[in-house]
N, C-alpha and C. Protein backbone atom coordinates (compact mmCIF):
# COMPACT_ATOMS: atom_id res chain seq x y z
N UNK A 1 -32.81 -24.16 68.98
CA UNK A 1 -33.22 -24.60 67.67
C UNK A 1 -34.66 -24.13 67.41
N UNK A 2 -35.27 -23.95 66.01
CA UNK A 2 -36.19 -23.38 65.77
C UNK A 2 -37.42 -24.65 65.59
N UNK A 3 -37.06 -25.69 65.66
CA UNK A 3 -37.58 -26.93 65.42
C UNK A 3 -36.83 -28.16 65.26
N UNK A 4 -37.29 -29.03 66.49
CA UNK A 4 -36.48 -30.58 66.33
C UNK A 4 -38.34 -31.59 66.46
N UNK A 5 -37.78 -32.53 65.33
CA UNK A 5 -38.05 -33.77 64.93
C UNK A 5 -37.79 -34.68 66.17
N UNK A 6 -38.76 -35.29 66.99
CA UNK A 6 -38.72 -36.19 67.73
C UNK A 6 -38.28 -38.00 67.03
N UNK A 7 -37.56 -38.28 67.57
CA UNK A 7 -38.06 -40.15 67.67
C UNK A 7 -38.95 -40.65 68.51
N UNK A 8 -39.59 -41.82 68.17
CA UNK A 8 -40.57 -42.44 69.38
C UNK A 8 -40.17 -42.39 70.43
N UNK A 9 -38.75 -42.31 70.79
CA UNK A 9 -38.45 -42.77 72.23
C UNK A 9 -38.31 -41.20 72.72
N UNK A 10 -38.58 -40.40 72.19
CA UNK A 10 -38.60 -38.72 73.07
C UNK A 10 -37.11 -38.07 72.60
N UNK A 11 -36.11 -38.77 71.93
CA UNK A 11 -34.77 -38.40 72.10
C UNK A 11 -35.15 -37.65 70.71
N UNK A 12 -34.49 -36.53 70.53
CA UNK A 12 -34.09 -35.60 69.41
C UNK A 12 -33.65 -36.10 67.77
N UNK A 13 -34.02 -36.41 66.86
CA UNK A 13 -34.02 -37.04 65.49
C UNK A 13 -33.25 -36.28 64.54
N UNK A 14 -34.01 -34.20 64.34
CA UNK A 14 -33.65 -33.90 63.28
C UNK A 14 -33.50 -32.17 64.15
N UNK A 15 -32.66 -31.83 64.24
CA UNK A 15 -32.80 -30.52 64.60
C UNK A 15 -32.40 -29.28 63.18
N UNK A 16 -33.57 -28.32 63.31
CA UNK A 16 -33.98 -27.43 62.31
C UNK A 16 -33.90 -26.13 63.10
N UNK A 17 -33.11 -25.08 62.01
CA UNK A 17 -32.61 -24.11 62.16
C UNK A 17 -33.00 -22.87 60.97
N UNK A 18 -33.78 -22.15 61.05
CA UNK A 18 -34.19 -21.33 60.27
C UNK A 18 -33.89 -19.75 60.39
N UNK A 19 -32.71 -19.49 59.00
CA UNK A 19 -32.57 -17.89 59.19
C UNK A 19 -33.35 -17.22 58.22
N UNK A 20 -33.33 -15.81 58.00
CA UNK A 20 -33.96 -14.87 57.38
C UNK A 20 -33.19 -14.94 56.28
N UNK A 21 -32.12 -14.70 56.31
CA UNK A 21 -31.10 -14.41 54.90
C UNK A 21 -30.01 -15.96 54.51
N UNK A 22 -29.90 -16.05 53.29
CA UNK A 22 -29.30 -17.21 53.01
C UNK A 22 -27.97 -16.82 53.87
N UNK A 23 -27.50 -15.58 53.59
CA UNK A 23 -26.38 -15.02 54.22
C UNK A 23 -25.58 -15.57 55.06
N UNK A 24 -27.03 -15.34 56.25
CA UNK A 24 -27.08 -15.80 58.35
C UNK A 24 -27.34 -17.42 58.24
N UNK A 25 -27.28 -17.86 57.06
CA UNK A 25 -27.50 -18.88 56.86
C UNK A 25 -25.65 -19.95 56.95
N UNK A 26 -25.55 -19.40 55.80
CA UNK A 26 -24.32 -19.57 55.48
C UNK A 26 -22.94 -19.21 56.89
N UNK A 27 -23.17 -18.13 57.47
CA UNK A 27 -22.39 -17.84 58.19
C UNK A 27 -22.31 -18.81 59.50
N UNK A 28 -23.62 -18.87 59.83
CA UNK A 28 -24.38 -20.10 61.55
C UNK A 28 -23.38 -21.13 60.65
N UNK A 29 -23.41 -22.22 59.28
CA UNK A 29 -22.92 -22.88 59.11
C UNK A 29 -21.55 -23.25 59.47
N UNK A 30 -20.79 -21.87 58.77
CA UNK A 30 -19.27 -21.89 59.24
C UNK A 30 -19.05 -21.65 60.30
N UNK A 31 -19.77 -21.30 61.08
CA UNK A 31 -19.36 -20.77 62.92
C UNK A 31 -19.37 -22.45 63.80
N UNK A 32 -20.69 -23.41 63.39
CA UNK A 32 -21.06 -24.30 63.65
C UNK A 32 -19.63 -25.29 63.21
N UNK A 33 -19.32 -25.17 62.67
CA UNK A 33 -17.98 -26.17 62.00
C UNK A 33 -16.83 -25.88 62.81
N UNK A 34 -16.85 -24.57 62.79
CA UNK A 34 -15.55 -23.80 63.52
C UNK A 34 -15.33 -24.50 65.01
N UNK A 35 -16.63 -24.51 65.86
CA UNK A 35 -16.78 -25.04 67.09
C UNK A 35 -16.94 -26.44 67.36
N UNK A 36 -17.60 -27.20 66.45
CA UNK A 36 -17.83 -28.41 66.21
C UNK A 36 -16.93 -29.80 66.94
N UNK A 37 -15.33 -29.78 66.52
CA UNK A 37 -14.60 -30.74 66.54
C UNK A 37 -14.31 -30.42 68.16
N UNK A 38 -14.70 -30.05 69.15
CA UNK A 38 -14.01 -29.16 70.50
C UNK A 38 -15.53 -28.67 71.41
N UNK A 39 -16.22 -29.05 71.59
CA UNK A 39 -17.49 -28.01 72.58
C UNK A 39 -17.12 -27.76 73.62
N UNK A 40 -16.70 -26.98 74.06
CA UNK A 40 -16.43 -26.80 75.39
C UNK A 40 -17.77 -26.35 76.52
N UNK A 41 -18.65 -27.59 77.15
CA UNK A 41 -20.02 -27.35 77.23
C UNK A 41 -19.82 -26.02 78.58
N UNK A 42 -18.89 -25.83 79.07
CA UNK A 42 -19.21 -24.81 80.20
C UNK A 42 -18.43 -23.41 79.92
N UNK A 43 -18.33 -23.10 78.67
CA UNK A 43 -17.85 -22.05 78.03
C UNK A 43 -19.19 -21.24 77.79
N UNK A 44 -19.06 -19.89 78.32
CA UNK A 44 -20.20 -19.05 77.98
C UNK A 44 -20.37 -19.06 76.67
N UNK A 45 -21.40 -18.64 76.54
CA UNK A 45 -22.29 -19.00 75.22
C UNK A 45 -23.70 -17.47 75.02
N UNK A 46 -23.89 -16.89 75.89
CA UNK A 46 -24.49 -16.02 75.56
C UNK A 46 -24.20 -14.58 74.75
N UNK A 47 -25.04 -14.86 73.89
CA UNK A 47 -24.42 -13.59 73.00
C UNK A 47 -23.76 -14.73 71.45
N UNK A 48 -23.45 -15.98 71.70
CA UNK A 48 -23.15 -16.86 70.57
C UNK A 48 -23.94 -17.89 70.25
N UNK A 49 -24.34 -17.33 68.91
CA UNK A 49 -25.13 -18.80 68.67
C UNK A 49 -24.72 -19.92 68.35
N UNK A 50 -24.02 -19.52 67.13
CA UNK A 50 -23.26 -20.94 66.83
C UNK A 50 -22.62 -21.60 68.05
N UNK A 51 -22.13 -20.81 69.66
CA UNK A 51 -21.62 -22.09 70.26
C UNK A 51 -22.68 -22.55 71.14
N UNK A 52 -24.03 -22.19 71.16
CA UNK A 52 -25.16 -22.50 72.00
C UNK A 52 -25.81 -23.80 70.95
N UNK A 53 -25.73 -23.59 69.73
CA UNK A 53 -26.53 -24.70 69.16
C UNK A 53 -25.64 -25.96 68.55
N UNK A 54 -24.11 -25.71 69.31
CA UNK A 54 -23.04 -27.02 69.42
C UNK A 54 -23.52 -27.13 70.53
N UNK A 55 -23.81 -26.90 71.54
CA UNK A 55 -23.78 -27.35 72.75
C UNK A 55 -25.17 -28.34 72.77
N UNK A 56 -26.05 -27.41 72.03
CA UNK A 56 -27.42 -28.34 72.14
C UNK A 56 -27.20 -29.51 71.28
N UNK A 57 -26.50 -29.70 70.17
CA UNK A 57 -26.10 -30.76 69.62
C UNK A 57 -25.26 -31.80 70.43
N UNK A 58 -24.16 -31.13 71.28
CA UNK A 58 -23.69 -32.11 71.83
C UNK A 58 -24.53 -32.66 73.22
N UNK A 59 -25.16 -31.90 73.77
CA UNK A 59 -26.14 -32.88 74.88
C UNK A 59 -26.89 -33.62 74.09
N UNK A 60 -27.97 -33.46 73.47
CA UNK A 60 -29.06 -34.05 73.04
C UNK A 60 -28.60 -35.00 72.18
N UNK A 61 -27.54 -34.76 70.76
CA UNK A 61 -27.36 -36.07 69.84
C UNK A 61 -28.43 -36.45 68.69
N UNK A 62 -28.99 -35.35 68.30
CA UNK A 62 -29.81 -35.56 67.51
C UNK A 62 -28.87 -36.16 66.04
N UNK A 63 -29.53 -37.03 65.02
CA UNK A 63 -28.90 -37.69 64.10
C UNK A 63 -28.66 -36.75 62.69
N UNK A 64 -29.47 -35.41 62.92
CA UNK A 64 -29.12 -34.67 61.72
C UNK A 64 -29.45 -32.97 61.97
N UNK A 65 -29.08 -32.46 61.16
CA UNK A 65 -29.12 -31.00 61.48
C UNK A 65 -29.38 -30.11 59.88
N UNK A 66 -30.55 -29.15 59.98
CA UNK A 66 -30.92 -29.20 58.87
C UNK A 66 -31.48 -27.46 58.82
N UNK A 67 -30.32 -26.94 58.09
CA UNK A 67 -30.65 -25.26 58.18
C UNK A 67 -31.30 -25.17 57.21
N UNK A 68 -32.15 -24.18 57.15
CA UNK A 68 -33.09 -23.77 56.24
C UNK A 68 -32.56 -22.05 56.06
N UNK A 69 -32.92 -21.76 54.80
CA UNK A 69 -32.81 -20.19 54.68
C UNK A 69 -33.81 -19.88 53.58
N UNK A 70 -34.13 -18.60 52.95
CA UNK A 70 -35.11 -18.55 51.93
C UNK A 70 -35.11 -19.09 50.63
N UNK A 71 -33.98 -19.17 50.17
CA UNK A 71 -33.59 -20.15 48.79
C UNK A 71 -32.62 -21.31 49.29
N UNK A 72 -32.17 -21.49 50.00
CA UNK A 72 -31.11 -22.52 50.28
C UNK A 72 -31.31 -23.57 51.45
N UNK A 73 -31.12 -24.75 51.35
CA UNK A 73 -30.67 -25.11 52.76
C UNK A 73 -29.81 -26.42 52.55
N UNK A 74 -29.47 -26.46 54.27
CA UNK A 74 -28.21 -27.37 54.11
C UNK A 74 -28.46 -28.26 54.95
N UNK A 75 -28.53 -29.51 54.74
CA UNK A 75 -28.42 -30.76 55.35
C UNK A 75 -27.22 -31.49 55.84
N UNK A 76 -26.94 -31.77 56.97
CA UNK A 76 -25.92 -32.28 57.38
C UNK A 76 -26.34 -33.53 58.48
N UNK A 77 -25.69 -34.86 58.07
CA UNK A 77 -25.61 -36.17 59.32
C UNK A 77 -24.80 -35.62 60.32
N UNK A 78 -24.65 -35.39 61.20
CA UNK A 78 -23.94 -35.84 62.54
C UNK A 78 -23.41 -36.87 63.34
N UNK A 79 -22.18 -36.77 63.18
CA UNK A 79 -21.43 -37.81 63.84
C UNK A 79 -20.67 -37.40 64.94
N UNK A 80 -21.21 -38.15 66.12
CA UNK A 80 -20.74 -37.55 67.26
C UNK A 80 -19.41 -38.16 68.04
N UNK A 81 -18.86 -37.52 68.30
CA UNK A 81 -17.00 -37.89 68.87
C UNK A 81 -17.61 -37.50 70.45
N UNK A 82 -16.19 -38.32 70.96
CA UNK A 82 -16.65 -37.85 72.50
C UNK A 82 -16.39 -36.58 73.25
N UNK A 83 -15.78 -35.24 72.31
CA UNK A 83 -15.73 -33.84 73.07
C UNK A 83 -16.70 -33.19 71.99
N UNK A 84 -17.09 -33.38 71.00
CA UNK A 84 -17.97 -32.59 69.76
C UNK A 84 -18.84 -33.29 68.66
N UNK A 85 -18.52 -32.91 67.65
CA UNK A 85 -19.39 -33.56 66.56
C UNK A 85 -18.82 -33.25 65.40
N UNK A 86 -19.20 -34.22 64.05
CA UNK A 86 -18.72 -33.51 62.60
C UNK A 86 -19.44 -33.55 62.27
N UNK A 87 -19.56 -32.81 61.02
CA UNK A 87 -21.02 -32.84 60.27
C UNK A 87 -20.29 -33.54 58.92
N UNK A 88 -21.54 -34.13 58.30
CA UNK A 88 -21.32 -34.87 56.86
C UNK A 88 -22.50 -34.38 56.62
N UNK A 89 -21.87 -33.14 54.85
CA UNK A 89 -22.63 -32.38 54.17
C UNK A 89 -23.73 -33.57 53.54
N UNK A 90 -24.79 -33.80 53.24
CA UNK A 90 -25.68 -34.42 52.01
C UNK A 90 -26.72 -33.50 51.64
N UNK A 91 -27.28 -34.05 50.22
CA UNK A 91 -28.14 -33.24 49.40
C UNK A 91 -29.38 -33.00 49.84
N UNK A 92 -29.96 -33.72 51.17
CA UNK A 92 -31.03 -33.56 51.65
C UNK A 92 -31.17 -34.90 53.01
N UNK A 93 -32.41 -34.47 54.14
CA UNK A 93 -32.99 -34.56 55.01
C UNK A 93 -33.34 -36.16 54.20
N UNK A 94 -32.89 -37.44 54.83
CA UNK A 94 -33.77 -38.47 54.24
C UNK A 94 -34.99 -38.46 54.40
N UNK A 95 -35.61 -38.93 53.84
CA UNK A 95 -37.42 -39.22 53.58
C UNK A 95 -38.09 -40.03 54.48
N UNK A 96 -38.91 -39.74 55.42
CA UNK A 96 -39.59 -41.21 56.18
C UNK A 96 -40.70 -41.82 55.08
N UNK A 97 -40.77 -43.13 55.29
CA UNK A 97 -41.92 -43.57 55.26
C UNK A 97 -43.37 -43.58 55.69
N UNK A 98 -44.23 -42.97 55.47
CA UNK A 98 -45.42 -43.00 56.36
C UNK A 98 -46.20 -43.99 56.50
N UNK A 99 -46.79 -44.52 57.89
CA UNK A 99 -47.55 -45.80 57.93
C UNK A 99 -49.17 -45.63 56.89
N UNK A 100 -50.03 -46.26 57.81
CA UNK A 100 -51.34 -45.90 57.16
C UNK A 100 -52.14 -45.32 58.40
N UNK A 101 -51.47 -45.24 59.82
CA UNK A 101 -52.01 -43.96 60.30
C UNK A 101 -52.04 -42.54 59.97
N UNK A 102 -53.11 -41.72 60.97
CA UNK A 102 -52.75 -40.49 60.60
C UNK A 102 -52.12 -39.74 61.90
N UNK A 103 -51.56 -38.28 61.79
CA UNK A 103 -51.42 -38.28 63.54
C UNK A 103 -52.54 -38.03 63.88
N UNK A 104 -52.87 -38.22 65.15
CA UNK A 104 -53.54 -37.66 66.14
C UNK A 104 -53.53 -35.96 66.41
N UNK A 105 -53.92 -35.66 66.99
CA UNK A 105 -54.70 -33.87 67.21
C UNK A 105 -53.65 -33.81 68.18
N UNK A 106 -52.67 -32.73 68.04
CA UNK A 106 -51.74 -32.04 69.13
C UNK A 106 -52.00 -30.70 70.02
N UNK A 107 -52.31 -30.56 70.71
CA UNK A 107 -52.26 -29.33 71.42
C UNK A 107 -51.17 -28.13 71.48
N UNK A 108 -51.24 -27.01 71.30
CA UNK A 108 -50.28 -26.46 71.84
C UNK A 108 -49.47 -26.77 72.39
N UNK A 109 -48.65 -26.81 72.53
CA UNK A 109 -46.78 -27.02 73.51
C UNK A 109 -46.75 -28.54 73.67
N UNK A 110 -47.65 -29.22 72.86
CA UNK A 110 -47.25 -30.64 72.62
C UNK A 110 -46.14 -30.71 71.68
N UNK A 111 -45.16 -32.05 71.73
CA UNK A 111 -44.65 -32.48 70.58
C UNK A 111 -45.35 -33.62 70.03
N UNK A 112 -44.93 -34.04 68.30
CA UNK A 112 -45.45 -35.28 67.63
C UNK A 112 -44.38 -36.00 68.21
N UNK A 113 -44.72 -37.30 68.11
CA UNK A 113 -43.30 -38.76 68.37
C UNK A 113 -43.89 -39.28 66.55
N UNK A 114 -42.64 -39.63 66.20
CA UNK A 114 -43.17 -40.69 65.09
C UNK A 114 -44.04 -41.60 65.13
N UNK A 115 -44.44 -42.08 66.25
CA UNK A 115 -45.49 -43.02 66.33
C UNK A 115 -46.83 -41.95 65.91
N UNK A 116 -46.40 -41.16 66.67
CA UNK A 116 -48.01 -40.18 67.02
C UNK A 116 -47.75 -39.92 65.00
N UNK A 117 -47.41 -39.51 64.23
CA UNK A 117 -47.35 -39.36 62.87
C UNK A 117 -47.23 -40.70 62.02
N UNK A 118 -47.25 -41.62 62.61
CA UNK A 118 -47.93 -43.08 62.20
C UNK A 118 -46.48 -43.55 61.46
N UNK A 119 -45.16 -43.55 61.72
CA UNK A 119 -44.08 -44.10 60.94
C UNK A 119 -43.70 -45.09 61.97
């Protein structure tokens, strides 16, 4: 993934996926669906993306998945079954609330936690 959204507790929130063309956009989508209902986690995977970023969906469990492309993107909830996942299309990434902290200063190859971004 090109970017995941932490929760406080370290576990995976929002995983973000960014292509060049709405195109590669569109296509990762349907490949991702195709594999979705079935992961077969010890099925090679190199050389496939769409079945490398089911697989990272199905270990980790992040609660949403959120492609980006240059004009488009697609938001999807995740609901996880016990061999895969489905996606449920919506119109957008819900909104956090922000506290009245601010974050704190991250370093390189740090991640934020929502706490550290004050929600």
């Amino acid at each position: 993934m090109d970017a995941v959204v932490f929760q406080e507790n370290g576990s995976p929130y929002i995983y973000v996926e960014a292509k060049k063309s709405d195109n590669e956009l569109q296509k990762l989508s349907d490949s991702v669906s195709e594999y979705s209902d079935n992961v077969v986690m010890d099925s090679k995977d190199r050389g496939n993306d769409p079945l490398r970023k089911c697989k990272y969906i199905v270990k980790d469990k992040p609660k949403y998945l959120w492609l980006v492309g240059p004009k488009y993107r697609l938001s999807f909830l995740i609901e996880h079954t016990e061999v895969g996942f489905r996606l449920e299309k919506l119109q957008d990434i819900p909104k956090c609330e922000t506290g009245q902290r601010k974050p704190t200063k991250i370093r390189k190859g740090e991640t934020w936690t929502k706490n550290q971004l004050g929600q």
